[in-house]
C-alpha atoms as a PDB file:
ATOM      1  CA  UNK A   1     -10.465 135.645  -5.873  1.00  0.00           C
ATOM      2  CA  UNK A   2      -7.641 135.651  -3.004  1.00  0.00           C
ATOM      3  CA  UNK A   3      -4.081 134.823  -3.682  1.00  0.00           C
ATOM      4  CA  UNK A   4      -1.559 133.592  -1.408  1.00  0.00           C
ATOM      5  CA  UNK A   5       1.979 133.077  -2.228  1.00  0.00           C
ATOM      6  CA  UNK A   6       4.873 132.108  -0.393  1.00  0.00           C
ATOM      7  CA  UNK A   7       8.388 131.072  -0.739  1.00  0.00           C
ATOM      8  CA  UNK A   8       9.062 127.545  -0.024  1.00  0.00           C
ATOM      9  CA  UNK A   9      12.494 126.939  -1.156  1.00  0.00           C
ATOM     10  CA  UNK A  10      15.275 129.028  -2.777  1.00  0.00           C
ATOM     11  CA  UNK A  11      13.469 129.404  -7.015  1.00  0.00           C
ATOM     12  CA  UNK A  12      10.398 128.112  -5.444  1.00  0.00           C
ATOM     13  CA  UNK A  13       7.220 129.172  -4.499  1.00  0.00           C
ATOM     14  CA  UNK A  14       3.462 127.675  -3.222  1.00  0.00           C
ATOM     15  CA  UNK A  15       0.415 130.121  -4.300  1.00  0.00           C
ATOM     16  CA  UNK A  16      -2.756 129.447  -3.656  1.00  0.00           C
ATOM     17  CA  UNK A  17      -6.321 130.697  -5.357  1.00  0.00           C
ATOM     18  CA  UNK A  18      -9.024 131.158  -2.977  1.00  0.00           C
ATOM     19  CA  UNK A  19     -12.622 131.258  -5.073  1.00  0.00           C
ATOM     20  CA  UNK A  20     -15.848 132.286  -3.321  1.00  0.00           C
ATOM     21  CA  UNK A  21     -18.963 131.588  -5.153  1.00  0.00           C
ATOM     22  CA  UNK A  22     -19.740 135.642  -5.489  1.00  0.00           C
ATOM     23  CA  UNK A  23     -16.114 135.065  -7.816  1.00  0.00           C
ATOM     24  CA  UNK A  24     -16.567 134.955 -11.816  1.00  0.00           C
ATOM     25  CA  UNK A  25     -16.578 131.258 -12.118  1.00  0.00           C
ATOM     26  CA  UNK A  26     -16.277 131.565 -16.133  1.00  0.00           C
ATOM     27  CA  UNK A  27     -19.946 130.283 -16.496  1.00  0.00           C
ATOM     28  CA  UNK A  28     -19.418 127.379 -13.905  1.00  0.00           C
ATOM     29  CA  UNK A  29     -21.803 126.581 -11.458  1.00  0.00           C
ATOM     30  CA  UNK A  30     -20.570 128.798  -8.043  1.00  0.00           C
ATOM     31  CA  UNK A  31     -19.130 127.347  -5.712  1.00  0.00           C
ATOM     32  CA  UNK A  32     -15.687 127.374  -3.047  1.00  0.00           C
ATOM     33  CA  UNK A  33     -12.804 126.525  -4.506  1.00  0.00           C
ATOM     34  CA  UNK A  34      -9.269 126.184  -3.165  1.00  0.00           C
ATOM     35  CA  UNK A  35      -6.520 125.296  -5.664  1.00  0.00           C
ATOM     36  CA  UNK A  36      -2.541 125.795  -5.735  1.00  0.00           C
ATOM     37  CA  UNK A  37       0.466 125.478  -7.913  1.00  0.00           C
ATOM     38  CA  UNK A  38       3.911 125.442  -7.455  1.00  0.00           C
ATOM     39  CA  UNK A  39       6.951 127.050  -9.007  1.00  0.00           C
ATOM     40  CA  UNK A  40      10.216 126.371  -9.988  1.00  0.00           C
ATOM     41  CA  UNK A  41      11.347 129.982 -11.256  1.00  0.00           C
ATOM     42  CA  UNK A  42      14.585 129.153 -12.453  1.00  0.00           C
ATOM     43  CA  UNK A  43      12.590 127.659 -15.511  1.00  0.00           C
ATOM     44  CA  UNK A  44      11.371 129.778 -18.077  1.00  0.00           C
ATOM     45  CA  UNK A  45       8.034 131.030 -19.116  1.00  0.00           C
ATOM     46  CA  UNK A  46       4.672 128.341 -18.927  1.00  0.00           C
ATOM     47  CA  UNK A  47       7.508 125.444 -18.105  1.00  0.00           C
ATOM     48  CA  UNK A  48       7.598 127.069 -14.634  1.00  0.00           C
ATOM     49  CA  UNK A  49       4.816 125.432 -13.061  1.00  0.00           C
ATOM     50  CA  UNK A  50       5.743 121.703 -11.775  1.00  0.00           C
ATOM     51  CA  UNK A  51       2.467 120.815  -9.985  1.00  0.00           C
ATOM     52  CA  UNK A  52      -0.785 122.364  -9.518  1.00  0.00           C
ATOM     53  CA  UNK A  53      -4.950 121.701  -8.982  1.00  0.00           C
ATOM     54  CA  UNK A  54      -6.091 120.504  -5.760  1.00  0.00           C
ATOM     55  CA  UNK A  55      -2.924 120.403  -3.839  1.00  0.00           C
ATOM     56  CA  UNK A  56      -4.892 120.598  -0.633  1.00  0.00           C
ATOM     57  CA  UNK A  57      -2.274 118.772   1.510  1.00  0.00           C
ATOM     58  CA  UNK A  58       0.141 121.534   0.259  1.00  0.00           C
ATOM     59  CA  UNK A  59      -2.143 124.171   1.280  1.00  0.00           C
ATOM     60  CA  UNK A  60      -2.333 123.085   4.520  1.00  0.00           C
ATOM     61  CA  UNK A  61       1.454 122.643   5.268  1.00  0.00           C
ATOM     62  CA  UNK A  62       2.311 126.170   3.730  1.00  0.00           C
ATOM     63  CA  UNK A  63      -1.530 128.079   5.250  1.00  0.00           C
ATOM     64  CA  UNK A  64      -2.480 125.620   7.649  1.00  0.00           C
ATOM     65  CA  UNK A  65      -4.907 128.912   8.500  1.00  0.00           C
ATOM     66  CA  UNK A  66      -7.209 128.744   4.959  1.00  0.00           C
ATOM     67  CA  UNK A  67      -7.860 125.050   6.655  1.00  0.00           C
ATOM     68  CA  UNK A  68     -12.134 126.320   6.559  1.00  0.00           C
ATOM     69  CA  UNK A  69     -11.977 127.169   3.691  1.00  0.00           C
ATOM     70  CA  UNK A  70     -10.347 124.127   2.530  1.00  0.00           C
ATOM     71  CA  UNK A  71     -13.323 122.271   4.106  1.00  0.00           C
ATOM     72  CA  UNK A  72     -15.732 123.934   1.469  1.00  0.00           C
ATOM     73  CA  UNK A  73     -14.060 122.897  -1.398  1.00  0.00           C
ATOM     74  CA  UNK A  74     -16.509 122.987  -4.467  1.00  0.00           C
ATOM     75  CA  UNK A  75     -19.571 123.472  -2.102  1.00  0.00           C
ATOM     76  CA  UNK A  76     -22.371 125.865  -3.184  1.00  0.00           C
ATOM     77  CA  UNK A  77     -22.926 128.888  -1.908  1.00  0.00           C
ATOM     78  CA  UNK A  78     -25.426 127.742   0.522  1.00  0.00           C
ATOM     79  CA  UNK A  79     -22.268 125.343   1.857  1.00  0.00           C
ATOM     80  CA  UNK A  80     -23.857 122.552   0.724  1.00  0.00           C
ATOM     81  CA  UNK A  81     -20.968 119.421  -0.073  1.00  0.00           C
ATOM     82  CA  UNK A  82     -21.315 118.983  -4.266  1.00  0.00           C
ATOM     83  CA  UNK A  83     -24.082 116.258  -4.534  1.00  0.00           C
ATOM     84  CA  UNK A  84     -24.654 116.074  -0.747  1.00  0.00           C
ATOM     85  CA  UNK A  85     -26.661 113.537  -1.002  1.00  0.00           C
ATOM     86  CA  UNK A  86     -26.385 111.153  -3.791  1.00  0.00           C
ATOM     87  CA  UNK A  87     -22.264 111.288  -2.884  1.00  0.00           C
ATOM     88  CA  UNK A  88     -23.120 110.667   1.097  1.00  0.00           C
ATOM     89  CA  UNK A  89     -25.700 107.773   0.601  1.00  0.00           C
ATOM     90  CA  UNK A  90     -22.636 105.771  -1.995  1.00  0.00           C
ATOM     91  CA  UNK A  91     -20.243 106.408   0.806  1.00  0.00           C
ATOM     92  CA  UNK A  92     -22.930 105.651   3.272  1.00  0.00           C
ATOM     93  CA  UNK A  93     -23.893 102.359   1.837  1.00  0.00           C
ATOM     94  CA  UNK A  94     -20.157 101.440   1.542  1.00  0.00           C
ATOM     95  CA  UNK A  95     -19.950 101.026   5.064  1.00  0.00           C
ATOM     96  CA  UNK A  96     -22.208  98.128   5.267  1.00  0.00           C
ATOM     97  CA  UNK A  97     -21.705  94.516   3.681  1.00  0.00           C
ATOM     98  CA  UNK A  98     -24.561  94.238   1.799  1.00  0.00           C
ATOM     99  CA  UNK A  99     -24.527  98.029   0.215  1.00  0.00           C
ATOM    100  CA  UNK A 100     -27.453  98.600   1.533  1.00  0.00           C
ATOM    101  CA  UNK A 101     -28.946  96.706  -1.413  1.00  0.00           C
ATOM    102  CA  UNK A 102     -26.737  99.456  -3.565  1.00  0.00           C
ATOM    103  CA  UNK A 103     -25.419  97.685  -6.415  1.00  0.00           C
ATOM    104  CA  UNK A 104     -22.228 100.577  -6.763  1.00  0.00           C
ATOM    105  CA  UNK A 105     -21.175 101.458  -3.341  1.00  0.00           C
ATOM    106  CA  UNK A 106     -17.663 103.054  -2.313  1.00  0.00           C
ATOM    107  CA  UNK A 107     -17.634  99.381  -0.332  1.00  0.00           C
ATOM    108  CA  UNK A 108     -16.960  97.940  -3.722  1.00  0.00           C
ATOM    109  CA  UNK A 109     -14.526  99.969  -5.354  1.00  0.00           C
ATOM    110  CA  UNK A 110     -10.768  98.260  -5.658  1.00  0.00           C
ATOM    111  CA  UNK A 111      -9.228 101.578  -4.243  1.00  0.00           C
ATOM    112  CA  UNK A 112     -11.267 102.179  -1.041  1.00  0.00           C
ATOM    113  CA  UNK A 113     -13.271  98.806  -0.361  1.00  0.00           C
ATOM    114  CA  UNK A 114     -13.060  98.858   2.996  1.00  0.00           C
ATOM    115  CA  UNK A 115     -15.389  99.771   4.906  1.00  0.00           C
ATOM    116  CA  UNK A 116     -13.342 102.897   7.689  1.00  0.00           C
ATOM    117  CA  UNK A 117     -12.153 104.150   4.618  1.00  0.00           C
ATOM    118  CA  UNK A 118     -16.024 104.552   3.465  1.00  0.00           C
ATOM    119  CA  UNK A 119     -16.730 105.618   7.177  1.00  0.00           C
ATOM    120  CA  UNK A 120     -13.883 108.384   6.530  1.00  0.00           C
ATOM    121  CA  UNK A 121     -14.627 109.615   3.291  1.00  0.00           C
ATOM    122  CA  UNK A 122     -18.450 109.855   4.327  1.00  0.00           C
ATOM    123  CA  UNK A 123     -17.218 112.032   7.580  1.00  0.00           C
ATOM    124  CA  UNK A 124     -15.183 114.272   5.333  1.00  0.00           C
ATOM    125  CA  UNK A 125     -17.459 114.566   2.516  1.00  0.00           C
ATOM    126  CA  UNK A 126     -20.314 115.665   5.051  1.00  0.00           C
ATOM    127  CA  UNK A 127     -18.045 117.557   7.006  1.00  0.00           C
ATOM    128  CA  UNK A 128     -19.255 116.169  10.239  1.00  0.00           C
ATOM    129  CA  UNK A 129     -17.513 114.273  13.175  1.00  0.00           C
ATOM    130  CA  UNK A 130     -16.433 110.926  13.969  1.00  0.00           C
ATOM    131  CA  UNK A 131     -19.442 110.267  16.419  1.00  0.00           C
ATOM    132  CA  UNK A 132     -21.897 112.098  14.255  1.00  0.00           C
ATOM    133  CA  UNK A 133     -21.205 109.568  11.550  1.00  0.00           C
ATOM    134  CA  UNK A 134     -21.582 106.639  13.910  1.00  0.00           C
ATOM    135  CA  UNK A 135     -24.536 107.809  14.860  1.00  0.00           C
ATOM    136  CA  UNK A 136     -25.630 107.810  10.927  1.00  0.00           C
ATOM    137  CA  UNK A 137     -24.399 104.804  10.354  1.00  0.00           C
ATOM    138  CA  UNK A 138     -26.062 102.885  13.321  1.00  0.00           C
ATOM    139  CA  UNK A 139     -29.553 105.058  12.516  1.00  0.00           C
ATOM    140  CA  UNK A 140     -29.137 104.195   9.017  1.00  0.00           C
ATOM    141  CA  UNK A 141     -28.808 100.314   9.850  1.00  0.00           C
ATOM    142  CA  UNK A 142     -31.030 100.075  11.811  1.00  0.00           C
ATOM    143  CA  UNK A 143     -33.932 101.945   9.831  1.00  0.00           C
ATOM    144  CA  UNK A 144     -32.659 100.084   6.440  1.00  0.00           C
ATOM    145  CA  UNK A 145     -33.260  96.326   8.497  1.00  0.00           C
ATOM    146  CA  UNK A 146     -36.082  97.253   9.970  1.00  0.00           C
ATOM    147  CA  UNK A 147     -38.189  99.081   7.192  1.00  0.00           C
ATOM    148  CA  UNK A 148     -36.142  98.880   4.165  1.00  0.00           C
ATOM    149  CA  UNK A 149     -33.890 100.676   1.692  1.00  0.00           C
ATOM    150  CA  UNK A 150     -36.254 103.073   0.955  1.00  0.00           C
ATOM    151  CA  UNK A 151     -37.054 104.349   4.394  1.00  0.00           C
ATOM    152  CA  UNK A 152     -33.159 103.958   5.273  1.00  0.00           C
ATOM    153  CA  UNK A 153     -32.562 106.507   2.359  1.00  0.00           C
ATOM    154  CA  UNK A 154     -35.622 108.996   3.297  1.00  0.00           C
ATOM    155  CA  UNK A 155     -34.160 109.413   6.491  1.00  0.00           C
ATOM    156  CA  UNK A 156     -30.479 109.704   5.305  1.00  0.00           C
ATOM    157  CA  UNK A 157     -31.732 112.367   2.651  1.00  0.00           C
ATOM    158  CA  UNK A 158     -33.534 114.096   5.546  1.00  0.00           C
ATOM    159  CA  UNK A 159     -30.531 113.580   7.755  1.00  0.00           C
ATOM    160  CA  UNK A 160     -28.322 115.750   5.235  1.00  0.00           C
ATOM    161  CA  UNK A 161     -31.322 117.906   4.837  1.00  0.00           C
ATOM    162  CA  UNK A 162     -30.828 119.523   8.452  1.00  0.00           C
ATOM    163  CA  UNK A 163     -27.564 119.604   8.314  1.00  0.00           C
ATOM    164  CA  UNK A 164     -27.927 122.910   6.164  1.00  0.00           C
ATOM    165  CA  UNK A 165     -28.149 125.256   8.718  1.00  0.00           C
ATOM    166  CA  UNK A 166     -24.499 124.525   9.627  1.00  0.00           C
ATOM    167  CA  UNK A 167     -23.751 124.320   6.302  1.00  0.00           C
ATOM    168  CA  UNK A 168     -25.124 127.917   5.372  1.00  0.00           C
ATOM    169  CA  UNK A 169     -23.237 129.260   8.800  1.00  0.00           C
ATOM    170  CA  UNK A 170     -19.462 127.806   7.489  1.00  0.00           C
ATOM    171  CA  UNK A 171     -20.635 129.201   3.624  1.00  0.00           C
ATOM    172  CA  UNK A 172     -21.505 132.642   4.631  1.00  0.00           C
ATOM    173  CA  UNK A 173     -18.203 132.959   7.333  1.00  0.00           C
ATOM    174  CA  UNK A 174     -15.688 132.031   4.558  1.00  0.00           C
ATOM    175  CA  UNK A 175     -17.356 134.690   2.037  1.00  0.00           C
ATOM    176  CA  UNK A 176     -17.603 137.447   4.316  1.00  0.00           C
ATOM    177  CA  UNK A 177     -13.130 136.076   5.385  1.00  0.00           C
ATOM    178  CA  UNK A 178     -12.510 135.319   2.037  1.00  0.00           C
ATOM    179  CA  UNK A 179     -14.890 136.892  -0.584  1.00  0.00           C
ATOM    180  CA  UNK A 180     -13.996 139.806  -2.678  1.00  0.00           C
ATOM    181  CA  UNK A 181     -10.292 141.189  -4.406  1.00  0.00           C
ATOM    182  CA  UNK A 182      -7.278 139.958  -3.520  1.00  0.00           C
ATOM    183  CA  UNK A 183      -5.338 140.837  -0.400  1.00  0.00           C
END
């Protein structure tokens, strides 16, 4: 595990915890993991930490440089996004008004149910760009009207599938920047 720390205001300071999946995850399935907290250290003992977890925002303002690693965020150790699939295709299917004939879709949840946030998320989640996800999208459409859910999810799952190559590349450059003790 890496730590960073720096100060961000007089008593205060940002640290963050870098975790590489060749880390002791505790018996936890490996996998990248950025977290942070921040201190007040005019408190005393455990009461000094005000906020911490996945403070990713944070991390970026004070490291905007750990920004890759950021990107990996509890992906394996292959790269691979947590639940690649299963999360893409809910995301997916939220971008289109009938689900995709999903019955739970991020389409239909109160706090995202529309469908550029779904578009967004998806992007993010996949970690690929703006056109690549249009692309998906319009592929995905068009296979799911023409030949049906089924085929529209075979060719999604396949569509993730090959994006592991890229995946394994990002993986393998943040363990060999980021893997082993503590700068």
């Amino acid at each position: 595990m890496r730590t960073y720390t720096k100060k961000i205001a007089p008593y205060r300071t940002f640290t963050v915890f870098v975790k590489t999946p060749t880390d002791n995850h505790g018996g936890c399935t490996p996998c990248f993991s950025v977290t942070a907290e921040e201190r007040n250290l005019r408190r005393r003992g455990d009461n000094q930490v005000e906020c911490c977890g996945m403070l990713h925002d944070e991390v970026l303002e004070h490291f905007p440089e750990l920004a890759d690693v950021v990107r990996l965020h509890l992906s394996s150790g292959e790269g691979l996004p947590m639940h690649a699939e299963a999360n893409g295709w809910y995301w997916l299917a939220g971008c289109f008004d009938d689900g995709l004939g999903e019955r739970f879709h991020g389409g239909n949840q109160e706090t995202y149910g529309r469908p550029l946030d779904c578009r967004e998320i998806l992007s993010n989640h996949l970690r690929i760009g703006v056109r690549e996800t249009s692309d998906m999208i319009n592929t995905t459409g068009h296979i799911y009207r023409a030949e049906g859910a089924k085929a529209a999810r075979d060719n999604f799952r396949q569509w993730v599938a090959d994006l592991s190559e890229r995946y394994a590349r990002e993986a393998a450059e943040c363990e060999r920047k980021y893997g082993g003790k503590s700068e």
